[in-house]
C-alpha atoms as a PDB file:
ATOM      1  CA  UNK A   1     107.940  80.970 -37.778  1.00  0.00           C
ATOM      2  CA  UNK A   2     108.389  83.230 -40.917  1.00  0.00           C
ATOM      3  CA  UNK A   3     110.477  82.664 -44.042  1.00  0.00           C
ATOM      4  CA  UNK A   4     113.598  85.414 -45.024  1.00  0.00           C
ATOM      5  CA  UNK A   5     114.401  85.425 -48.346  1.00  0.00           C
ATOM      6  CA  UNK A   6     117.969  87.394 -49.028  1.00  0.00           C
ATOM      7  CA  UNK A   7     118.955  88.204 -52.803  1.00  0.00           C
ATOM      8  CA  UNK A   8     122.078  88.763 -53.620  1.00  0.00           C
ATOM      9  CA  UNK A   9     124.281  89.687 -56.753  1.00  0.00           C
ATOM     10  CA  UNK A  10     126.930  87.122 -56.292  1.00  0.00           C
ATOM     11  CA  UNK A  11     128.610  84.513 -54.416  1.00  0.00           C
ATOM     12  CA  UNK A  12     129.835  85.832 -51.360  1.00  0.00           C
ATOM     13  CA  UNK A  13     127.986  88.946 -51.238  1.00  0.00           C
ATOM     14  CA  UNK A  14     126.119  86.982 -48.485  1.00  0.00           C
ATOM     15  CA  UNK A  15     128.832  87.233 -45.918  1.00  0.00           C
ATOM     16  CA  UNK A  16     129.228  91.114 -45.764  1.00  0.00           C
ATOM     17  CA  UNK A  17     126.184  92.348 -45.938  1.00  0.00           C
ATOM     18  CA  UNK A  18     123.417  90.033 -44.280  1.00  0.00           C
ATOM     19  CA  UNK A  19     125.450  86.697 -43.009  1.00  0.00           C
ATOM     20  CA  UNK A  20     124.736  87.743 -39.494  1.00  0.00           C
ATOM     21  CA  UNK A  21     120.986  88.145 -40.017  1.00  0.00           C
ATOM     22  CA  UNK A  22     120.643  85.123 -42.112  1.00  0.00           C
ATOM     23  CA  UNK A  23     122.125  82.808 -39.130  1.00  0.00           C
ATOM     24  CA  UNK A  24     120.521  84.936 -36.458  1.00  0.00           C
ATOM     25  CA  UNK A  25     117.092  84.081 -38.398  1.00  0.00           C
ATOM     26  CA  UNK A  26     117.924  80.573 -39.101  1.00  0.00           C
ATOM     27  CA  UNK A  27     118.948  80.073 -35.402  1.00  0.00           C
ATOM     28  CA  UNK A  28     115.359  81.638 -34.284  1.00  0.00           C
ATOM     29  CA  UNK A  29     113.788  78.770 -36.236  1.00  0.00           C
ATOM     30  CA  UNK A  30     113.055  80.776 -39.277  1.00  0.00           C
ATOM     31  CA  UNK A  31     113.592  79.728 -42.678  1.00  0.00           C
ATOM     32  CA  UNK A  32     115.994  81.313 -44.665  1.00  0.00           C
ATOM     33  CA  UNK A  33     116.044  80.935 -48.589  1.00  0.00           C
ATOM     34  CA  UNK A  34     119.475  82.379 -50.195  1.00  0.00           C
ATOM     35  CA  UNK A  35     118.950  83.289 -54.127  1.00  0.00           C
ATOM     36  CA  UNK A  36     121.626  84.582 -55.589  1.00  0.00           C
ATOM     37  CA  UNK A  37     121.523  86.326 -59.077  1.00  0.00           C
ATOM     38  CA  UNK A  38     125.043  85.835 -61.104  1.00  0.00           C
ATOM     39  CA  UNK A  39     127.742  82.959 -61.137  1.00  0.00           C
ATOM     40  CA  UNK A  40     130.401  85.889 -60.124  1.00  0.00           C
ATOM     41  CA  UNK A  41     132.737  84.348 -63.284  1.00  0.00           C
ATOM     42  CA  UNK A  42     134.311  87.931 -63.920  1.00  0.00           C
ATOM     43  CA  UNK A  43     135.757  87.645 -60.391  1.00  0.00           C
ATOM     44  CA  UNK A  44     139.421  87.407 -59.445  1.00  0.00           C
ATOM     45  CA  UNK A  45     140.912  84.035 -58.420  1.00  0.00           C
ATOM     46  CA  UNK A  46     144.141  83.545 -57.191  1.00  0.00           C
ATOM     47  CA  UNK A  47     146.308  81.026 -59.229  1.00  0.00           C
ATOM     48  CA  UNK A  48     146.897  78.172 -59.300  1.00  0.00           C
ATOM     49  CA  UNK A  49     143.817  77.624 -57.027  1.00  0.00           C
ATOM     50  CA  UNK A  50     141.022  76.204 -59.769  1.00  0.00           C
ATOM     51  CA  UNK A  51     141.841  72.388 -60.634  1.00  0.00           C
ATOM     52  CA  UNK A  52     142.306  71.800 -64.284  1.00  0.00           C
ATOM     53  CA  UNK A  53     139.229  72.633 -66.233  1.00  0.00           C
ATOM     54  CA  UNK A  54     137.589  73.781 -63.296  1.00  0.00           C
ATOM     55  CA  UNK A  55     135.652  76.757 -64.030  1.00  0.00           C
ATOM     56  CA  UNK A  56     135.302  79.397 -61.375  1.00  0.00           C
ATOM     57  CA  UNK A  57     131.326  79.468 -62.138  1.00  0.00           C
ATOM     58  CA  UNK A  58     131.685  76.083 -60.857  1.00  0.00           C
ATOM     59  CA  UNK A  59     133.855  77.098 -58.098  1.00  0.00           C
ATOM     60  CA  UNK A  60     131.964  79.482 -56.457  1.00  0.00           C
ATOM     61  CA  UNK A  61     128.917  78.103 -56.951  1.00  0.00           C
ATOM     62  CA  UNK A  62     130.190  74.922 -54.669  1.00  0.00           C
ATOM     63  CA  UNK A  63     131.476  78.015 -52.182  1.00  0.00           C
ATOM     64  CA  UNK A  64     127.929  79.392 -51.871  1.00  0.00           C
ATOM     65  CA  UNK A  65     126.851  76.096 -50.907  1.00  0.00           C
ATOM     66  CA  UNK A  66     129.713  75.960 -48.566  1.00  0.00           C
ATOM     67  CA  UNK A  67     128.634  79.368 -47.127  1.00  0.00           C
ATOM     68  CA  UNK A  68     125.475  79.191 -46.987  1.00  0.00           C
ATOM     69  CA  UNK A  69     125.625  75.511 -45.130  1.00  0.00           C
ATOM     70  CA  UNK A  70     127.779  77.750 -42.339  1.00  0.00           C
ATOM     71  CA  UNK A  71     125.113  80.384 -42.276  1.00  0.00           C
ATOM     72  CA  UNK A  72     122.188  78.161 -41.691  1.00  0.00           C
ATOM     73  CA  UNK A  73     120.451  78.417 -44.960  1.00  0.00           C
ATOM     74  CA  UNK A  74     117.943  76.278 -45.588  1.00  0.00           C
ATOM     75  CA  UNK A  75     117.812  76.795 -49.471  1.00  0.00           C
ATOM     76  CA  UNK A  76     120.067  78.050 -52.208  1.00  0.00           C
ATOM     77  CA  UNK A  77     118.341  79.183 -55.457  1.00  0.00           C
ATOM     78  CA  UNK A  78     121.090  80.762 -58.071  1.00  0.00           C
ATOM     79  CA  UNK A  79     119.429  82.472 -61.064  1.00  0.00           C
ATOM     80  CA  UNK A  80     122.168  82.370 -63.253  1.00  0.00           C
ATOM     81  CA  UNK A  81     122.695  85.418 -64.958  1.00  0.00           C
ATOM     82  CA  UNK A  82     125.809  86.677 -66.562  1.00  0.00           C
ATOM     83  CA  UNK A  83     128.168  88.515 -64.255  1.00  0.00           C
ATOM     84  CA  UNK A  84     127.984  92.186 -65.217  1.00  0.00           C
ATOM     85  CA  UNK A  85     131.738  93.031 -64.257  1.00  0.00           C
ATOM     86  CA  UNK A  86     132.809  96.128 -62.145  1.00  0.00           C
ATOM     87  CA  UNK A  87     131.172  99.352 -63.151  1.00  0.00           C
ATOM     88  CA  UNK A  88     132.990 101.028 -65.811  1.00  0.00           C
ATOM     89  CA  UNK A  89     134.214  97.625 -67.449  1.00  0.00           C
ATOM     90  CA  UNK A  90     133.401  96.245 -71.454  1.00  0.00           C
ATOM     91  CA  UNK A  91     131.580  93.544 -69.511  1.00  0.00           C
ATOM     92  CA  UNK A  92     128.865  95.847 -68.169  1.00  0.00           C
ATOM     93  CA  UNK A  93     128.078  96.084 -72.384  1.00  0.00           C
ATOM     94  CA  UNK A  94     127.381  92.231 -72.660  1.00  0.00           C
ATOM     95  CA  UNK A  95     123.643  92.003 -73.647  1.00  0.00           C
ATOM     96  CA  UNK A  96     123.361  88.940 -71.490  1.00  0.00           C
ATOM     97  CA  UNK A  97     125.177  90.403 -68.424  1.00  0.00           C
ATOM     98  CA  UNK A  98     122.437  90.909 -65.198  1.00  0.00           C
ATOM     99  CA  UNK A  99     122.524  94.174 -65.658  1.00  0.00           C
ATOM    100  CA  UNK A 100     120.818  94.436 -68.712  1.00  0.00           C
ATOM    101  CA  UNK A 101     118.614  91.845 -68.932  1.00  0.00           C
ATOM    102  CA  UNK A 102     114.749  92.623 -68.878  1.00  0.00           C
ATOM    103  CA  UNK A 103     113.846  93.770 -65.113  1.00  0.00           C
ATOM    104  CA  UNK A 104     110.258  92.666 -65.487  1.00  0.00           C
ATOM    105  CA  UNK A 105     111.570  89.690 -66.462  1.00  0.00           C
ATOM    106  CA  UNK A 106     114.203  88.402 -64.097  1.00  0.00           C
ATOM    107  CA  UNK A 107     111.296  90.182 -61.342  1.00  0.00           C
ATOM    108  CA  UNK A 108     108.876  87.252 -62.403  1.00  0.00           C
ATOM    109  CA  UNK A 109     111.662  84.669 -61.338  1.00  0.00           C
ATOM    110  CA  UNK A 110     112.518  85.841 -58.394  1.00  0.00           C
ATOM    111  CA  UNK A 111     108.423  86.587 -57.685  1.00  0.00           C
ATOM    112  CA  UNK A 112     107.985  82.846 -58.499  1.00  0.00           C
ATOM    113  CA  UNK A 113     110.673  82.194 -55.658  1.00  0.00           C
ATOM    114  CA  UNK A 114     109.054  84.494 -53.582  1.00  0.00           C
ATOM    115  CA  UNK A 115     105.787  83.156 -53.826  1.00  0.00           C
ATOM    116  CA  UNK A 116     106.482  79.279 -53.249  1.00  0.00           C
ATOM    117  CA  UNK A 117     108.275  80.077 -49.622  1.00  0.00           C
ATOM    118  CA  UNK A 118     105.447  82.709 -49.030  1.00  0.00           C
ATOM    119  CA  UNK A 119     108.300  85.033 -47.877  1.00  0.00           C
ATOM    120  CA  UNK A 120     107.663  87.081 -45.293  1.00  0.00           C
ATOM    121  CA  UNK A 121     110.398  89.232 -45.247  1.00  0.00           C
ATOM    122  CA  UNK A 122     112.725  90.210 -48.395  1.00  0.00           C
ATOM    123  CA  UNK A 123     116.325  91.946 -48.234  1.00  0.00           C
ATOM    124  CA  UNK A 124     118.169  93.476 -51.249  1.00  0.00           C
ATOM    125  CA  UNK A 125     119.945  96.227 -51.810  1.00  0.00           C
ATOM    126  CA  UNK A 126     119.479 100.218 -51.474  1.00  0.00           C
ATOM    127  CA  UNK A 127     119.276 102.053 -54.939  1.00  0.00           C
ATOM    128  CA  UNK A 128     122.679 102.485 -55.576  1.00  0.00           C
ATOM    129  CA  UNK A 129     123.693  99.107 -54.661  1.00  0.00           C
ATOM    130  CA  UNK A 130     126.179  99.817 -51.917  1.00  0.00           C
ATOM    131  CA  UNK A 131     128.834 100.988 -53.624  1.00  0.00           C
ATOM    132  CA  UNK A 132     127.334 101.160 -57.331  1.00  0.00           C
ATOM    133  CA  UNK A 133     128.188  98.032 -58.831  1.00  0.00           C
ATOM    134  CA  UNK A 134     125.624  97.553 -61.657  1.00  0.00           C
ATOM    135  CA  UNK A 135     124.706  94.112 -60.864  1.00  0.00           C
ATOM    136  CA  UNK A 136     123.841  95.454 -57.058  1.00  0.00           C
ATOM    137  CA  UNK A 137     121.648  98.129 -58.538  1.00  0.00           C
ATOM    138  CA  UNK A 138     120.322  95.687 -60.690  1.00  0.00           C
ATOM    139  CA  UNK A 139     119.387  93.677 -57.903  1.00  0.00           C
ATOM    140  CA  UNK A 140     117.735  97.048 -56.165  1.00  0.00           C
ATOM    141  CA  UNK A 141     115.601  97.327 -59.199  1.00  0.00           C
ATOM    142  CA  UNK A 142     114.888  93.786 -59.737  1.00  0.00           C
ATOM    143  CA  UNK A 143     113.689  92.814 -56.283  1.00  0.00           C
ATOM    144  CA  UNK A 144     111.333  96.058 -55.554  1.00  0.00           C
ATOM    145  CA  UNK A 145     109.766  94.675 -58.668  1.00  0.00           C
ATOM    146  CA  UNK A 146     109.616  90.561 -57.788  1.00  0.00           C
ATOM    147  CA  UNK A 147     108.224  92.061 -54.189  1.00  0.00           C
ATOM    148  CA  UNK A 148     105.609  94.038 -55.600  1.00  0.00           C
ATOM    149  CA  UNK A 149     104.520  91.453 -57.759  1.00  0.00           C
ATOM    150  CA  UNK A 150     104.538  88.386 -54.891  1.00  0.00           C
ATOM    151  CA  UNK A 151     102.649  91.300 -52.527  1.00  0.00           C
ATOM    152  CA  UNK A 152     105.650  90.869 -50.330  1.00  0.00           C
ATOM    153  CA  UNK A 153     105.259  93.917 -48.009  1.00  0.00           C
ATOM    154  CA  UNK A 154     108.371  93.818 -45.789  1.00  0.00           C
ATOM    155  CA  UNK A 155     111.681  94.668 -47.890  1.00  0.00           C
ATOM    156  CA  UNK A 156     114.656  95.482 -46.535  1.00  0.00           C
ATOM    157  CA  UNK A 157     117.642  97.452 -48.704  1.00  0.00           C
ATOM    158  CA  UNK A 158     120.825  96.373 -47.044  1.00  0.00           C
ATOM    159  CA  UNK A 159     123.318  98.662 -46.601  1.00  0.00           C
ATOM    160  CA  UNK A 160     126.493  99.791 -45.039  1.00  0.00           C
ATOM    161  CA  UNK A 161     126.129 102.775 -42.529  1.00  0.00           C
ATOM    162  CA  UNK A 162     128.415 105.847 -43.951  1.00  0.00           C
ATOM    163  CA  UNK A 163     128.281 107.793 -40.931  1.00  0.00           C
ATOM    164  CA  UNK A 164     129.947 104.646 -39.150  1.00  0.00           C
ATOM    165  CA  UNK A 165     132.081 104.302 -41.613  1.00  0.00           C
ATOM    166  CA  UNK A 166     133.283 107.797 -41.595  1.00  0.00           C
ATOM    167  CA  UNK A 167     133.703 107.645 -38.025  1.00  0.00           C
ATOM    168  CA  UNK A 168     135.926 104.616 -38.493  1.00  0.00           C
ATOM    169  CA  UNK A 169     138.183 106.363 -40.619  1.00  0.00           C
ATOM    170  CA  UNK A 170     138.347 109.196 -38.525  1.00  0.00           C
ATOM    171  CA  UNK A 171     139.610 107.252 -35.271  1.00  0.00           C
ATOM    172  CA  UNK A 172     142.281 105.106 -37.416  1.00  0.00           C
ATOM    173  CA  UNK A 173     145.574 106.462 -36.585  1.00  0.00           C
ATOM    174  CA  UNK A 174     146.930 105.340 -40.053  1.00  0.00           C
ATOM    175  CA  UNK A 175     144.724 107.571 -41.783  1.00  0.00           C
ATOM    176  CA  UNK A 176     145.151 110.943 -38.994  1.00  0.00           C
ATOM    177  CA  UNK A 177     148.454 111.098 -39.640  1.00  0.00           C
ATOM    178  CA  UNK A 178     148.110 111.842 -43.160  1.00  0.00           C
ATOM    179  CA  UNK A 179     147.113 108.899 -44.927  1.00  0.00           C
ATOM    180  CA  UNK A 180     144.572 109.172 -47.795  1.00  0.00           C
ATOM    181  CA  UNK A 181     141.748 107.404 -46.347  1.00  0.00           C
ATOM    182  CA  UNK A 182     138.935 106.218 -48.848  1.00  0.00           C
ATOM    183  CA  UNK A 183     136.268 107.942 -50.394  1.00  0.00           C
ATOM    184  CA  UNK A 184     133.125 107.018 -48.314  1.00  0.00           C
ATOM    185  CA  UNK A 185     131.118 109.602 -49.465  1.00  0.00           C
ATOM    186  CA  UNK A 186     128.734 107.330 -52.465  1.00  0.00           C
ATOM    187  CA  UNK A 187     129.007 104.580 -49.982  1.00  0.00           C
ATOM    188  CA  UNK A 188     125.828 103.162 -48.391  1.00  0.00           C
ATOM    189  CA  UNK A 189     122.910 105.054 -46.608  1.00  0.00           C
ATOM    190  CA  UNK A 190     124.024 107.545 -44.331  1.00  0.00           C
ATOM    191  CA  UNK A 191     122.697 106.952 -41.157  1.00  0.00           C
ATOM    192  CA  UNK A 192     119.475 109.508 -40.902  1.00  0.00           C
ATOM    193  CA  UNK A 193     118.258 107.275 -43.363  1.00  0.00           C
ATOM    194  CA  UNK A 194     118.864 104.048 -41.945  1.00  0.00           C
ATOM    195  CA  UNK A 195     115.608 102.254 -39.899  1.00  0.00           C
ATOM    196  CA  UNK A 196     117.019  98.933 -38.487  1.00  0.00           C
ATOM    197  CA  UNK A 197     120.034  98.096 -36.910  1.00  0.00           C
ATOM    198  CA  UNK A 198     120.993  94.824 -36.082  1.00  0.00           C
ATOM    199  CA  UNK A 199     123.524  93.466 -33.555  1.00  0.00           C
ATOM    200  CA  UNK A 200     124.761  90.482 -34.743  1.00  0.00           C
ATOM    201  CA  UNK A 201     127.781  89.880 -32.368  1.00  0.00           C
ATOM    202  CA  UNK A 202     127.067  86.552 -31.274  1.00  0.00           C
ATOM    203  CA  UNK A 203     127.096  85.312 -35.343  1.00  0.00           C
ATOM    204  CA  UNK A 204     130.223  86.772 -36.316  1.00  0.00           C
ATOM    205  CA  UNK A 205     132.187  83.435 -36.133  1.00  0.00           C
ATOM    206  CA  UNK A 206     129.141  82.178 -38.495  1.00  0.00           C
ATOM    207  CA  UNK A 207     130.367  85.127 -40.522  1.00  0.00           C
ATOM    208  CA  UNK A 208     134.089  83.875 -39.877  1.00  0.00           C
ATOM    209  CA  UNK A 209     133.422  80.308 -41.327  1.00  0.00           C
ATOM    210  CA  UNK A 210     131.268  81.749 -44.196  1.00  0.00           C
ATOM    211  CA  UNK A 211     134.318  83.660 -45.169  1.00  0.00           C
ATOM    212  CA  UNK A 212     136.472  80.925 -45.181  1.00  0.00           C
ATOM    213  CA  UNK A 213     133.903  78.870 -47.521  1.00  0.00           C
ATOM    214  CA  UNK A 214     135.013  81.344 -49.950  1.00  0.00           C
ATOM    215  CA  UNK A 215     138.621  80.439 -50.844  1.00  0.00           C
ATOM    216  CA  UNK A 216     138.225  82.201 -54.255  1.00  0.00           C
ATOM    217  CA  UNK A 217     137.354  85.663 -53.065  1.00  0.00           C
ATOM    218  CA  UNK A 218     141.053  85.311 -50.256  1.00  0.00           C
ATOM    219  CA  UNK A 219     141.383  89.109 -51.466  1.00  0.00           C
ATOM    220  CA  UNK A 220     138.314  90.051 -50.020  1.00  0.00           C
ATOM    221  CA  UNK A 221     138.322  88.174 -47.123  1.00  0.00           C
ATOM    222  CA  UNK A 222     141.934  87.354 -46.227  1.00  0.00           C
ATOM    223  CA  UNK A 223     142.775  90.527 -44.138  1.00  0.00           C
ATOM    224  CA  UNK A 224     139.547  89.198 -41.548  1.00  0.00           C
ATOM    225  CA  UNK A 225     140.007  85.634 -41.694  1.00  0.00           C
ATOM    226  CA  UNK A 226     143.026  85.809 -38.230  1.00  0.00           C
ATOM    227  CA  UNK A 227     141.391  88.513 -36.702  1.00  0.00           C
ATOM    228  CA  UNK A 228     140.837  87.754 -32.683  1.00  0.00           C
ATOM    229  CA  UNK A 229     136.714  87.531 -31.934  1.00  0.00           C
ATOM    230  CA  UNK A 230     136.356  91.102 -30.505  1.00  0.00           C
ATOM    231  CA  UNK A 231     137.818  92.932 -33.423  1.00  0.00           C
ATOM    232  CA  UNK A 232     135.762  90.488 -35.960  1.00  0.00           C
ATOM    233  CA  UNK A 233     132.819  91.547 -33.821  1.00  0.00           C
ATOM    234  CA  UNK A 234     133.718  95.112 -34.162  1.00  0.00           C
ATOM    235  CA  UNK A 235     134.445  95.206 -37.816  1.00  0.00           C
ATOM    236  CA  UNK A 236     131.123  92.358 -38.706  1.00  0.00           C
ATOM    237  CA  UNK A 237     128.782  92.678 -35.490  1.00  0.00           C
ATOM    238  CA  UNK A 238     126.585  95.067 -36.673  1.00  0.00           C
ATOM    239  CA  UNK A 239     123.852  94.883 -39.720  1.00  0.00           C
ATOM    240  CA  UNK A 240     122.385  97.648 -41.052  1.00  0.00           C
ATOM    241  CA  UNK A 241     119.013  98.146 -43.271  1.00  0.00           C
ATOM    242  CA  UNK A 242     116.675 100.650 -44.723  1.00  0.00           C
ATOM    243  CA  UNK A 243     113.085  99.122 -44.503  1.00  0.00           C
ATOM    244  CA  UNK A 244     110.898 100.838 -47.365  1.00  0.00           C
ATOM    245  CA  UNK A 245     107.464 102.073 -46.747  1.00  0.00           C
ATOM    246  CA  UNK A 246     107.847 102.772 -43.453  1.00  0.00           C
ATOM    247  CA  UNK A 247     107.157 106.221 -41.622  1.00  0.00           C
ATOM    248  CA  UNK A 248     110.344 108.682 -41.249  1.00  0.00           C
ATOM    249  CA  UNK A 249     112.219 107.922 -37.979  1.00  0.00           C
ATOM    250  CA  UNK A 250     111.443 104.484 -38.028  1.00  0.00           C
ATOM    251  CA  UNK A 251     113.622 102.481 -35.350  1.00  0.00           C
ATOM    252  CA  UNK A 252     114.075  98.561 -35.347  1.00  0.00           C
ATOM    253  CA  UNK A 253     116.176  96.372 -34.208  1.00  0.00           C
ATOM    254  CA  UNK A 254     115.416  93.664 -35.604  1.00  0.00           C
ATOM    255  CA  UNK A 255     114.037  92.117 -39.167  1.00  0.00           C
ATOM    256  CA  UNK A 256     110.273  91.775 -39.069  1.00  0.00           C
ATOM    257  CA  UNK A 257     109.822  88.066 -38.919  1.00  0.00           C
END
């Protein structure tokens, strides 16, 4: 059996982006190690929710655990880093947020990590981190470094598939009659560039429950949380990837565990 180790910017990030490979691996017998580089503190929270003196640090930290519990992770390793903030924010200026802290640096923790599970297979985040958050690309830069220096040879960038997206947009009747649809075109990888795609239909109520864990992020997850399985599965059931290193026209379906 082989060990996955996902890194993440923040709590929650898990869900979108890899929660169907992390319980698909953890089902297989795999072990899956979650490491997670922020305490997501600059995120929104809807009132009244936190109990008094609860810090949402706090919060979402117990969340992740939550999450990750539903996802089958075996281990949860949070770096701690300051939360960097949306792009364009004051916060992305803080000399301690995770976007600005030494890459070399933060790359030896996560190598450390790396190298006591003897990971076999790494995910993080293409170049421009999705959707060009700065703690995302941080976590781009920081984990092609912690992989090169653990000699972990399998890394996968996570990403969402524009193409798909774009097609999405194009068959919603919403949008076709005149609707400004959203920009897609910084989003993701678009698909010509994309080397594994993973069907991960039979973990989308993992995804579901993982989603739920997260009662501070209800913006982000509250339009998915009623939908009925088959539109979940449309909208969650696939994973995408960009392995690096490998040849052009690569094809997987799969992680290589």
């Amino acid at each position: 059996m082989g060990v996955l180790v996902c890194f993440h910017a923040h709590p929650d990030d898990e869900v979108f982006i890899t929660g169907g490979v992390i319980r698909q691996a953890s089902d297989a017998g795999h072990r899956v190690v979650l490491v997670t580089a922020t305490d997501g503190a600059l995120g929104e929270v809807p009132d009244g929710l936190l109990a008094p003196g609860e810090s949402l640090a706090r919060r979402r930290l117990a969340e992740l655990e939550a999450s990750a519990a539903a996802l089958g992770v075996h281990r949860v390793v949070p770096l701690h880093y300051r939360d960097s903030g949306m792009a364009g924010t004051d916060d992305n200026t803080h000399p301690d947020a995770f976007c600005n802290v030494d890459v070399e640096i933060a790359a030896g923790r996560l190598a450390e990590v790396l190298t006591a599970e003897n990971a076999d297979v790494v995910t993080i985040y293409d170049e421009n981190g999705g959707y060009g958050h700065p703690d995302h690309i941080q976590v781009h830069r920081v984990g092609v470094r912690a992989t090169e220096l653990a000699g972990v040879e399998r890394v996968y960038e996570a990403a969402v598939n524009r193409d798909h997206m774009k097609r999405m947009i194009a068959a919603n009747p919403a949008w076709s009659d005149g609707a400004q649809p959203p920009d897609v075109d910084t989003l993701g990888l678009p698909e010509e560039q994309i080397t594994t795609v993973v069907d991960v239909t039979g973990h989308v109520e993992a995804k579901r429950a993982a989603m739920v864990a997260h009662a501070t992020q209800v913006g982000d997850f509250g339009p998915f949380l009623e939908l009925p399985g088959e539109l979940l599965a449309a909208a969650f059931g696939t994973e995408w990837f960009r392995r690096r290193g490998v040849p052009d026209g690569t094809s997987e379906s799969a992680l290589a565990l």
